[in-house]
Each structure stands twice: as structure tokens, then as C-alpha cells.
C-alpha atoms as a PDB file:
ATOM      1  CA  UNK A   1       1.219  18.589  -7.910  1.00  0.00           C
ATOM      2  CA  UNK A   2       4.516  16.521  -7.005  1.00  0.00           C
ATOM      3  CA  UNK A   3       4.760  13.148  -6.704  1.00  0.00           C
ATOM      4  CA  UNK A   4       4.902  13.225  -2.747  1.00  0.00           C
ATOM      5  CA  UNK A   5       1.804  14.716  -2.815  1.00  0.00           C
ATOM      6  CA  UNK A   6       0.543  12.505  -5.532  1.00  0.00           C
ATOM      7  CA  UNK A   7       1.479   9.579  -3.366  1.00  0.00           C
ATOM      8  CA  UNK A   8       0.087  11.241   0.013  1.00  0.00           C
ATOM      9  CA  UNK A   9      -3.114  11.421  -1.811  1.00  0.00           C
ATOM     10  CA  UNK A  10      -3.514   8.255  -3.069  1.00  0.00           C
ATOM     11  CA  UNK A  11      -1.840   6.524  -0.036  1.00  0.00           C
ATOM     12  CA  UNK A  12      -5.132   8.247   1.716  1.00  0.00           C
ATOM     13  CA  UNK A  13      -7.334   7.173  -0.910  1.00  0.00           C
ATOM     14  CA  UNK A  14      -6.762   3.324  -0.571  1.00  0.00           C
ATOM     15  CA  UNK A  15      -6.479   3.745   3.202  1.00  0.00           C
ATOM     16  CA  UNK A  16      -3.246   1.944   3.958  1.00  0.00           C
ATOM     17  CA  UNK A  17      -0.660   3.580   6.244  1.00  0.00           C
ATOM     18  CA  UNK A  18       2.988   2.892   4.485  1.00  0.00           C
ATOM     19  CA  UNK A  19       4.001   5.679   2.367  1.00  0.00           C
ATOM     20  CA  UNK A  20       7.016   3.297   1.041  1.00  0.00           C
ATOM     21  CA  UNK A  21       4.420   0.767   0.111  1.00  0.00           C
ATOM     22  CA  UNK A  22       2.206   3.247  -1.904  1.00  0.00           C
ATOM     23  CA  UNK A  23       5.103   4.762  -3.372  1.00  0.00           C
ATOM     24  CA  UNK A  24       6.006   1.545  -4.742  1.00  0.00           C
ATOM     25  CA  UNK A  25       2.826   0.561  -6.477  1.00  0.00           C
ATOM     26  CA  UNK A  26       2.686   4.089  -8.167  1.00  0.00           C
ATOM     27  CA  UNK A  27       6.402   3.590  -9.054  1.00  0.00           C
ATOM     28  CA  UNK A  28       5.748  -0.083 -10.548  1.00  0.00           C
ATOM     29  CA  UNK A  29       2.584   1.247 -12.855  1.00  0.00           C
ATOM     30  CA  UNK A  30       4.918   3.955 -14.651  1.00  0.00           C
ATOM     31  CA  UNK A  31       7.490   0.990 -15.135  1.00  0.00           C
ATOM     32  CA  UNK A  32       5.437  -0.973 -16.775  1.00  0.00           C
ATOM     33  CA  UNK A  33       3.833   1.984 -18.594  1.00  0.00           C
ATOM     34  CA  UNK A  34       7.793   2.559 -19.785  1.00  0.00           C
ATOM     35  CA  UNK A  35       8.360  -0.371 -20.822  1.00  0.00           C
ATOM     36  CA  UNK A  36       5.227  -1.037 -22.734  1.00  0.00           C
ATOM     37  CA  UNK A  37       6.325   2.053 -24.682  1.00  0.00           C
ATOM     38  CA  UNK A  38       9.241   1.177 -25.564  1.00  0.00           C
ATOM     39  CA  UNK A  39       7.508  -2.026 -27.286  1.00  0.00           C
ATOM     40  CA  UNK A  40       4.890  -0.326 -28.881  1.00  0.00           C
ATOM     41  CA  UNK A  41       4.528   3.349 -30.266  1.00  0.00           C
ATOM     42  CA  UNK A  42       0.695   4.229 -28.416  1.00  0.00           C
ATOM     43  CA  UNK A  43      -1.003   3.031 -24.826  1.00  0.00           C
ATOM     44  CA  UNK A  44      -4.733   3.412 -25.095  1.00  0.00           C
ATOM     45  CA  UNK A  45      -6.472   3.274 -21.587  1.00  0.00           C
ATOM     46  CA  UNK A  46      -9.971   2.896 -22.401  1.00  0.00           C
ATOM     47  CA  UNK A  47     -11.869   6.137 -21.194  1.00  0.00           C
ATOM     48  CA  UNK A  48      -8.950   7.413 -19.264  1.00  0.00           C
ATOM     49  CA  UNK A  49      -6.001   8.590 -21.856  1.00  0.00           C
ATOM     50  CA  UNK A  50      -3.542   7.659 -24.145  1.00  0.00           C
ATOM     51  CA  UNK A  51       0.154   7.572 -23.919  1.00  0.00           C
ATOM     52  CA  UNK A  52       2.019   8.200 -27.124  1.00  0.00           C
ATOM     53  CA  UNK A  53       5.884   7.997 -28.060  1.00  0.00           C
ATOM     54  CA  UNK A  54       6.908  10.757 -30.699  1.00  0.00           C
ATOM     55  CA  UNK A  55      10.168  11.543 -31.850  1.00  0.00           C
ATOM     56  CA  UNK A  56      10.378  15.193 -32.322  1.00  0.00           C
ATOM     57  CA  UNK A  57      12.981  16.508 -34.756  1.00  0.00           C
ATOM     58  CA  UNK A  58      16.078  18.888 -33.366  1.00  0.00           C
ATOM     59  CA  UNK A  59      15.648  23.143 -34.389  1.00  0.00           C
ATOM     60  CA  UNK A  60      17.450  25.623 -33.749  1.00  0.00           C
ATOM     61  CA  UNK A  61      18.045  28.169 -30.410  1.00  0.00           C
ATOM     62  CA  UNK A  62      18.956  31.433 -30.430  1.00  0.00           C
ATOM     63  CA  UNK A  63      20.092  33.212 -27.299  1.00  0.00           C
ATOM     64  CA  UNK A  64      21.786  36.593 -27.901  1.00  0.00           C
ATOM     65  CA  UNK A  65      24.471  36.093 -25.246  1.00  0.00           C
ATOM     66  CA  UNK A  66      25.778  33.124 -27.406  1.00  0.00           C
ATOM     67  CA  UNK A  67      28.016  34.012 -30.251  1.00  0.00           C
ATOM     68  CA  UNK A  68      26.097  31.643 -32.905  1.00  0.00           C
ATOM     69  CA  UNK A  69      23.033  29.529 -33.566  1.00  0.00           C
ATOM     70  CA  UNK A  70      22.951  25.747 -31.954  1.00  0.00           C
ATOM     71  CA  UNK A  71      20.621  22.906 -32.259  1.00  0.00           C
ATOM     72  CA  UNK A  72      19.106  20.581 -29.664  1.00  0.00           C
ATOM     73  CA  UNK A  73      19.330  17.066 -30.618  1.00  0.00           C
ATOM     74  CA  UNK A  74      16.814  14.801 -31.805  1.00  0.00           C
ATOM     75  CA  UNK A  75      14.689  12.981 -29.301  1.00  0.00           C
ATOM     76  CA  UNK A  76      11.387  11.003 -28.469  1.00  0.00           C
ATOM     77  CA  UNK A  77       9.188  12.263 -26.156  1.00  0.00           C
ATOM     78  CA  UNK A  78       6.033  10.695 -24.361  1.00  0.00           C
ATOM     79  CA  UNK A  79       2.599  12.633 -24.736  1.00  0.00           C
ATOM     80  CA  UNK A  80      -0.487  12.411 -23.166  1.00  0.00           C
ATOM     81  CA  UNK A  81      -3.733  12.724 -24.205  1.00  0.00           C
ATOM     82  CA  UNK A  82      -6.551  12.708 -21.808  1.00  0.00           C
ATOM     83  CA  UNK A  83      -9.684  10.669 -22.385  1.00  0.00           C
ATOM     84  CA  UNK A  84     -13.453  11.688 -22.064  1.00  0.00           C
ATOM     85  CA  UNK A  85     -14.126  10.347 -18.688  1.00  0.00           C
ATOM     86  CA  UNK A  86     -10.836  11.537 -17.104  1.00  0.00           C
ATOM     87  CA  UNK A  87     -11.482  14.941 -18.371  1.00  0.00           C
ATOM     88  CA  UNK A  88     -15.113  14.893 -17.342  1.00  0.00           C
ATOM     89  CA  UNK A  89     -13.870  13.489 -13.371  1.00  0.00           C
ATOM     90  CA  UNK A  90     -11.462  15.850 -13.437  1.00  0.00           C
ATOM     91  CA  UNK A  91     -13.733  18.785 -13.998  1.00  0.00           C
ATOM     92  CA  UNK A  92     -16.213  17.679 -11.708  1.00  0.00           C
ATOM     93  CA  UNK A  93     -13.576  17.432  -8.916  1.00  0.00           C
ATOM     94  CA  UNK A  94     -12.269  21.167  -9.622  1.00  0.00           C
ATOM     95  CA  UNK A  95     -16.056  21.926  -9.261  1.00  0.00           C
ATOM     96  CA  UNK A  96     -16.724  20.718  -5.597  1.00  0.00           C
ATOM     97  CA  UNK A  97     -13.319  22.222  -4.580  1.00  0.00           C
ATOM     98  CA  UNK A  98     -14.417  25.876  -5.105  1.00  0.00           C
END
């Protein structure tokens, strides 16, 4: 799923008529979901997920066209683990769409 679609769907789901205006509410959660990361290490939303910064460590690529080995750099990524009711609304959705 995109984001436009993301938006399209919610935009229906709260039954307001400005895509712009939608788009900015879903736009102003994952700022303050960024920033609140950058504060703290973990985001727990109770029954829906958790957000989690990790750093993951640089290794080494291969590709045979190159003439040596080279190493991506270091960096922190965000993960997401999804919580029990998420999971369980998620299935149950999947359900009544087949």
C-alpha cells in the first residue's frame, strides 16, 4: 500500500473531504513519532506496536562485477513490531476481504 492510498483510505474513514487536510494529520503523527525517537531509543503503543531505533553495524557486499569487496556504512534504523490487537484486527480484516 502507498501512502496515497493510505491517505485515500483513511481520508474515507473519518469522512472529511480534503485530501490535503488528511494528508497533513497522517504527516504530523510520523513527525512526532520521529522526533520522539530521536529522544528516546523505544515507542510502546499500548496494544498496537512498538517502534524501536537500532543501530545496525556496516558488513560487507560482494557483487562480482566490482573489482573488490566494500562495506555499507553504519546506520540506525527504525523497526516495528506489531502488537496483539493490531495483529489480531489485521487478520480479521484480511478475513472479510476474501
Amino acid at each position: 500500500m502507498k501512502e496515497s492510498d493510505f491517505i485515500k483510505l483513511y481520508k474515507k474513514k473519518i469522512k472529511t473531504k480534503n485530501y490535503m487536510e488528511t494528508k497533513k494529520k497522517v504527516d504530523l503523527f510520523w513527525n512526532a513519532l520521529f522526533k520522539l525517537l530521536n529522544d528516546e531509543k523505544k515507542i510502546v503503543i499500548k496494544n498496537w506496536g512498538i517502534f524501536e531505533k537500532k543501530s545496525v553495524k556496516s558488513r560487507k557486499v560482494v557483487v562480482p562485477t566490482w573489482t573488490e569487496a566494500r562495506y555499507t556504512k553504519p546506520k540506525e534504523i527504525i523497526k516495528f513490531r506489531a502488537g496483539e490487537r493490531l495483529i489480531k484486527k489485521v487478520n480479521k480484516s484480511g478475513e472479510a476481504n476474501e
